[in-house]
C-alpha atoms as a PDB file:
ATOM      1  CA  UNK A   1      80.930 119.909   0.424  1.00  0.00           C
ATOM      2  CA  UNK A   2      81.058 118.716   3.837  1.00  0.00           C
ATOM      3  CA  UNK A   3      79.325 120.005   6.081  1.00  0.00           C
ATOM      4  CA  UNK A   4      76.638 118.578   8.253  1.00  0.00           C
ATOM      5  CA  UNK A   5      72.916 119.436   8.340  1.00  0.00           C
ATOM      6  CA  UNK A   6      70.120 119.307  10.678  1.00  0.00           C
ATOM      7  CA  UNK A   7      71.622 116.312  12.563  1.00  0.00           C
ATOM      8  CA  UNK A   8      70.623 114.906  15.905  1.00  0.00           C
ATOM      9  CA  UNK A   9      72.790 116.557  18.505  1.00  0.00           C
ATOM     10  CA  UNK A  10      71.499 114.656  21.287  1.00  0.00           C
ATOM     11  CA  UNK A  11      73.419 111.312  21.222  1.00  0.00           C
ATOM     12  CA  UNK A  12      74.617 109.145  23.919  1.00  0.00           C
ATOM     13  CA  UNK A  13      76.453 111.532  26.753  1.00  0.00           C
ATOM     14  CA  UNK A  14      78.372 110.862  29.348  1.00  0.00           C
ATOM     15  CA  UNK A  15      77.647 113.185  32.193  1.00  0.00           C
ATOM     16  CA  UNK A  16      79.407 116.380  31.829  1.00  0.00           C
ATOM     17  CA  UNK A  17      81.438 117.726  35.004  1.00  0.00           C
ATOM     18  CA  UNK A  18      79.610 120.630  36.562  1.00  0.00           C
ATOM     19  CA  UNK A  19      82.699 122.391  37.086  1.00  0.00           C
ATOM     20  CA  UNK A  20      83.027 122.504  32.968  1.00  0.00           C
ATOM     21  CA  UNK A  21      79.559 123.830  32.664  1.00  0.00           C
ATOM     22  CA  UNK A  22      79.784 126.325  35.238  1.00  0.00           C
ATOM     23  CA  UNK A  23      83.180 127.309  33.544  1.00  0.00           C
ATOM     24  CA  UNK A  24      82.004 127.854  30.506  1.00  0.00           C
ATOM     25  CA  UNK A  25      78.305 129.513  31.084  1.00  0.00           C
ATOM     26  CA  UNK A  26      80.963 132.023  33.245  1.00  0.00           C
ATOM     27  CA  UNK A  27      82.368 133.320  29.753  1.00  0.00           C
ATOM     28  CA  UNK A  28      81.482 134.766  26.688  1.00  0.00           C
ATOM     29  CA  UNK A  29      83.615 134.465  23.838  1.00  0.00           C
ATOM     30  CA  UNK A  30      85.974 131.401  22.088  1.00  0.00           C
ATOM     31  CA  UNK A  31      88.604 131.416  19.361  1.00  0.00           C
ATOM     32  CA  UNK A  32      88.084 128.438  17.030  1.00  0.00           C
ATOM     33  CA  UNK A  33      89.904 126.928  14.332  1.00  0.00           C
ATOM     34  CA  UNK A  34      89.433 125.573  10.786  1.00  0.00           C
ATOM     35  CA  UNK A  35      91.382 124.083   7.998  1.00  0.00           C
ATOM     36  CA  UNK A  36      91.145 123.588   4.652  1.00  0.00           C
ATOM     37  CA  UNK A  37      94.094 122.454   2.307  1.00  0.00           C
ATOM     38  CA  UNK A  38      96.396 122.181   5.524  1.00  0.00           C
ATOM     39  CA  UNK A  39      96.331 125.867   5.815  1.00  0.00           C
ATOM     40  CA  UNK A  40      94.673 126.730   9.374  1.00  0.00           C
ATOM     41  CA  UNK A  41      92.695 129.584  10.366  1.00  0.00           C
ATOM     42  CA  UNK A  42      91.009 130.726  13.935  1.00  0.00           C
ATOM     43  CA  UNK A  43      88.662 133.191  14.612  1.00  0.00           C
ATOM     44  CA  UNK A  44      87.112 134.731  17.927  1.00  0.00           C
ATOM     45  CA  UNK A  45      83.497 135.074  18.396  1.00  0.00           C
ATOM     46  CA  UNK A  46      81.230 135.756  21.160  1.00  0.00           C
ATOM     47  CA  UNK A  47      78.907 132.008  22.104  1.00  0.00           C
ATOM     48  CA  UNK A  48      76.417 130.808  23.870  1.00  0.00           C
ATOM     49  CA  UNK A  49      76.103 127.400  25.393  1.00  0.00           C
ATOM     50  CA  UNK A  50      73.235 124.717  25.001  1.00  0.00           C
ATOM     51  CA  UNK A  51      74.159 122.258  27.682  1.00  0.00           C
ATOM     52  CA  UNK A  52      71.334 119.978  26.561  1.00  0.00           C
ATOM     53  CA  UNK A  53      72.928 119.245  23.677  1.00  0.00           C
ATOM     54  CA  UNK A  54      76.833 119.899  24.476  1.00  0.00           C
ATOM     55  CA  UNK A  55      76.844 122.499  21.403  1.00  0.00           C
ATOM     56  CA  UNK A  56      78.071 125.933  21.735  1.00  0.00           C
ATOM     57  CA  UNK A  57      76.644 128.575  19.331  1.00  0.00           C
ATOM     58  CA  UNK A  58      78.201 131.166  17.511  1.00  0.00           C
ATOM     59  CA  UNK A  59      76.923 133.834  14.906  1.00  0.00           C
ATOM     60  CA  UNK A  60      79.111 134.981  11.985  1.00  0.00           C
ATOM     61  CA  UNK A  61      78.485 136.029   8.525  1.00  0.00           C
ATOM     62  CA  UNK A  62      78.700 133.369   6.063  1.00  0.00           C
ATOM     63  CA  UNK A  63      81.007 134.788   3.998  1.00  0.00           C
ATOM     64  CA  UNK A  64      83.949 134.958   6.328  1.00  0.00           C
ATOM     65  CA  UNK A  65      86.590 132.913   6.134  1.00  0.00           C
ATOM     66  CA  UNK A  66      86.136 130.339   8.953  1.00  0.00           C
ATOM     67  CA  UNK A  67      82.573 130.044   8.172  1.00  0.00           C
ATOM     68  CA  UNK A  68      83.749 128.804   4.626  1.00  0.00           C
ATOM     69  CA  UNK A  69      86.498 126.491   5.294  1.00  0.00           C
ATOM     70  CA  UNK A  70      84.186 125.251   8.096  1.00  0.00           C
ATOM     71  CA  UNK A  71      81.578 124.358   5.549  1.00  0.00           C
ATOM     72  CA  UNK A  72      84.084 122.835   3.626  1.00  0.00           C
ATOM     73  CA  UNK A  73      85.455 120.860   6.457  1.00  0.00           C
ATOM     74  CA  UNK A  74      83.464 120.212   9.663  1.00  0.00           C
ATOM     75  CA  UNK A  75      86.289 119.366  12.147  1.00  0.00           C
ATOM     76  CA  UNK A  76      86.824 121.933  14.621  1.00  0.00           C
ATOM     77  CA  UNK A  77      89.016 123.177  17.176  1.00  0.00           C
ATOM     78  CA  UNK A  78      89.426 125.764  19.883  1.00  0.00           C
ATOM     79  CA  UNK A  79      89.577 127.295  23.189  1.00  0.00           C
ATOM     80  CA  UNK A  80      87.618 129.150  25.617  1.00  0.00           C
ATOM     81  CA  UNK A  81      89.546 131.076  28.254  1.00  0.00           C
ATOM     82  CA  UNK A  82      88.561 133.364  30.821  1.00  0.00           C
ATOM     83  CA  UNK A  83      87.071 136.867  29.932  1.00  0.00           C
ATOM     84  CA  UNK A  84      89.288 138.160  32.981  1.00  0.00           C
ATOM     85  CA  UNK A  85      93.134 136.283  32.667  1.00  0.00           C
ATOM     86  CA  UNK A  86      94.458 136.147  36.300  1.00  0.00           C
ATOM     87  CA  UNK A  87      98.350 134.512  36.142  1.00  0.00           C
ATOM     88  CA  UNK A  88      97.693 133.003  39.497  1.00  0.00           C
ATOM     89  CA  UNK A  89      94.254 131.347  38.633  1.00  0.00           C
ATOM     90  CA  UNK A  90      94.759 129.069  35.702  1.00  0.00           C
ATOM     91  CA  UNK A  91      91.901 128.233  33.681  1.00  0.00           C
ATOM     92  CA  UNK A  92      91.075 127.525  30.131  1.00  0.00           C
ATOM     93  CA  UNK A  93      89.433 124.637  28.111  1.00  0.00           C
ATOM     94  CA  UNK A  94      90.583 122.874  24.515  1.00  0.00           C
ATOM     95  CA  UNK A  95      87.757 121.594  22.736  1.00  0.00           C
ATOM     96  CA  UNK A  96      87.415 119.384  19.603  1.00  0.00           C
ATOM     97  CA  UNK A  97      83.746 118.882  17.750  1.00  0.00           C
ATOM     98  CA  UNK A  98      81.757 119.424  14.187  1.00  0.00           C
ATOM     99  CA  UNK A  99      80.378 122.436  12.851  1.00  0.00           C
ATOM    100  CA  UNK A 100      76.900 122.507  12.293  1.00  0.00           C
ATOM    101  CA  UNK A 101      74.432 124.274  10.202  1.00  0.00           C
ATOM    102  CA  UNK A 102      71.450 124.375  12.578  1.00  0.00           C
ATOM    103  CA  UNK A 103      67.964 123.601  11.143  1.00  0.00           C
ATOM    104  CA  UNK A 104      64.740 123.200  12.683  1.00  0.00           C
ATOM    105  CA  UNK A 105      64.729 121.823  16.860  1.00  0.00           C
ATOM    106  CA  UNK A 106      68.133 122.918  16.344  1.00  0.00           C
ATOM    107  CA  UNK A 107      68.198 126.507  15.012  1.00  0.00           C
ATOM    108  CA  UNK A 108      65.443 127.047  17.437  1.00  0.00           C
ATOM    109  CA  UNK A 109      67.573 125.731  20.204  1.00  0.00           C
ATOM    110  CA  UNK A 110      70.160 127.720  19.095  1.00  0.00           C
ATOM    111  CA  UNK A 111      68.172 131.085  18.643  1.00  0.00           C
ATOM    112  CA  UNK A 112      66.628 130.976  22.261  1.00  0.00           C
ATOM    113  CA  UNK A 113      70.510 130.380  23.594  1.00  0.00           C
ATOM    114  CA  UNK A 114      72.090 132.608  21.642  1.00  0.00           C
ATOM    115  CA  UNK A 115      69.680 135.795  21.764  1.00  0.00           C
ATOM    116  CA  UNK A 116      68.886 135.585  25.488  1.00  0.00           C
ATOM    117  CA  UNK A 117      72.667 135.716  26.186  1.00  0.00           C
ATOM    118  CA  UNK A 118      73.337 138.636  23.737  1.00  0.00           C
ATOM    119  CA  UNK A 119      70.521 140.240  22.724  1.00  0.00           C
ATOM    120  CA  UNK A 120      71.716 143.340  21.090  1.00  0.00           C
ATOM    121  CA  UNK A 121      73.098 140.577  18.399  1.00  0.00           C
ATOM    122  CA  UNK A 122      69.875 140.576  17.007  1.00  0.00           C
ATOM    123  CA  UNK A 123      70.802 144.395  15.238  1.00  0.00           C
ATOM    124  CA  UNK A 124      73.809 142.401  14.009  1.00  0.00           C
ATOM    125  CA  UNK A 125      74.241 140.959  10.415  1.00  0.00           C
ATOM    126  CA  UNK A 126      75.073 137.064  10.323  1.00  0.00           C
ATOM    127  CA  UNK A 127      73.502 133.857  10.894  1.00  0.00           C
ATOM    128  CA  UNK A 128      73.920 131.212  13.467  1.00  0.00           C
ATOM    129  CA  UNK A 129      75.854 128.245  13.700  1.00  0.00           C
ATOM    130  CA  UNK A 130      76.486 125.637  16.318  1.00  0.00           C
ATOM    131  CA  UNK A 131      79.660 123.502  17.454  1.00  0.00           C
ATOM    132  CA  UNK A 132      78.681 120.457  18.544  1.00  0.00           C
ATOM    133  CA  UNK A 133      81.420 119.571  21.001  1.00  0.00           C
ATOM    134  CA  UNK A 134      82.634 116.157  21.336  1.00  0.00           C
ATOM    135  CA  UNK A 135      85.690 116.322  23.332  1.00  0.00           C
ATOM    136  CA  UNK A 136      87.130 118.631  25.736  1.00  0.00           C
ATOM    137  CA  UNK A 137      90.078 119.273  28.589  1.00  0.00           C
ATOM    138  CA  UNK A 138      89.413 121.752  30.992  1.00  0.00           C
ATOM    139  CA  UNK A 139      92.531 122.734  32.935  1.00  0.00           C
ATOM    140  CA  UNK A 140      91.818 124.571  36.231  1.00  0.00           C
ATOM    141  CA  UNK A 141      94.615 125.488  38.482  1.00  0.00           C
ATOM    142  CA  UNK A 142      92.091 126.682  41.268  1.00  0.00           C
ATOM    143  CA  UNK A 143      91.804 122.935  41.877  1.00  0.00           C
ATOM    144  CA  UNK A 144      95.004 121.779  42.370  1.00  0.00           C
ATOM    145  CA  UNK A 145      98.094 122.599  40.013  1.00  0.00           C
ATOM    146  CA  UNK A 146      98.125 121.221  36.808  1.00  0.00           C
ATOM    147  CA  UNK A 147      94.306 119.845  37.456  1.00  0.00           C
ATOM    148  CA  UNK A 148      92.601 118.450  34.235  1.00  0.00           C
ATOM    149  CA  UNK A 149      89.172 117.034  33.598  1.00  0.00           C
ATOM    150  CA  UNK A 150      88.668 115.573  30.309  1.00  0.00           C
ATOM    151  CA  UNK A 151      84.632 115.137  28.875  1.00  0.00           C
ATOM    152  CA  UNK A 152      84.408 112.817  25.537  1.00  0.00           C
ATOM    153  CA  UNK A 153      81.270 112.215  23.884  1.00  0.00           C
ATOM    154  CA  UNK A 154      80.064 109.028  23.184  1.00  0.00           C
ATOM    155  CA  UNK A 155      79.609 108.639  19.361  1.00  0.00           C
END
């Protein structure tokens, strides 16, 4: 297995833009993708975000498919757009990170997040997990056409 365990999210950042924060506390949901074997696989769910620790935290059942090829393989992919598409405004963010199964400081972290932002979830079967987000590209047209800002973390 590969998958990574109670690990210290909090390494060295550099500063995320505000503009990539605001963007995506402003929406609720993100399709991510998987692989095992070369054969890909995405799947939406609804996240909350833990700027603290650049993770974004999603709840699924363990027995779906993404859940188990991400356990498998912890290197993610996947996008967040806007919950309401306007063609003349642009907007949407790539992101690249590991899949974590949250333990401890973590899963607390993760619960408070999570459950404040949607808390009829708790009446839902699944458990939590977190993306831990190491790079991302948010393109925003409202800036200026074409407009990218790119966030890496330092690992």
């Amino acid at each position: 297995m590969c998958f990574v365990k109670n690990t210290n999210l909090r390494s060295k950042l550099y500063p995320m833009d505000e503009r990539i924060i605001s963007f995506i506390n402003a929406q609720t949901s993100l399709t991510f993708a998987t692989v095992k074997d070369d054969i890909p696989y995405c799947a939406t769910c609804f996240y909350a975000f833990i700027s603290e620790r650049t993770s974004l935290v999603i709840k699924s059942d363990p027995e779906t498919l993404h859940i188990q090829q991400a356990l498998l393989n912890n290197n993610i992919a996947g996008t967040i757009v806007p919950d309401k598409f306007l063609k003349t405004k642009v907007q949407g963010l790539q992101f690249q990170g590991k899949f974590i199964v949250p333990e401890k400081e973590i899963l607390s972290d993760a619960k408070s997040a999570y459950y404040k932002k949607y808390p009829f979830a708790l009446a839902i079967h699944g458990e939590l997990w977190v993306l831990d987000l190491t790079f991302i590209k948010f393109t925003n047209n409202t800036l200026s056409f074409g407009k990218k800002l790119k966030w890496n973390k330092q690992l």
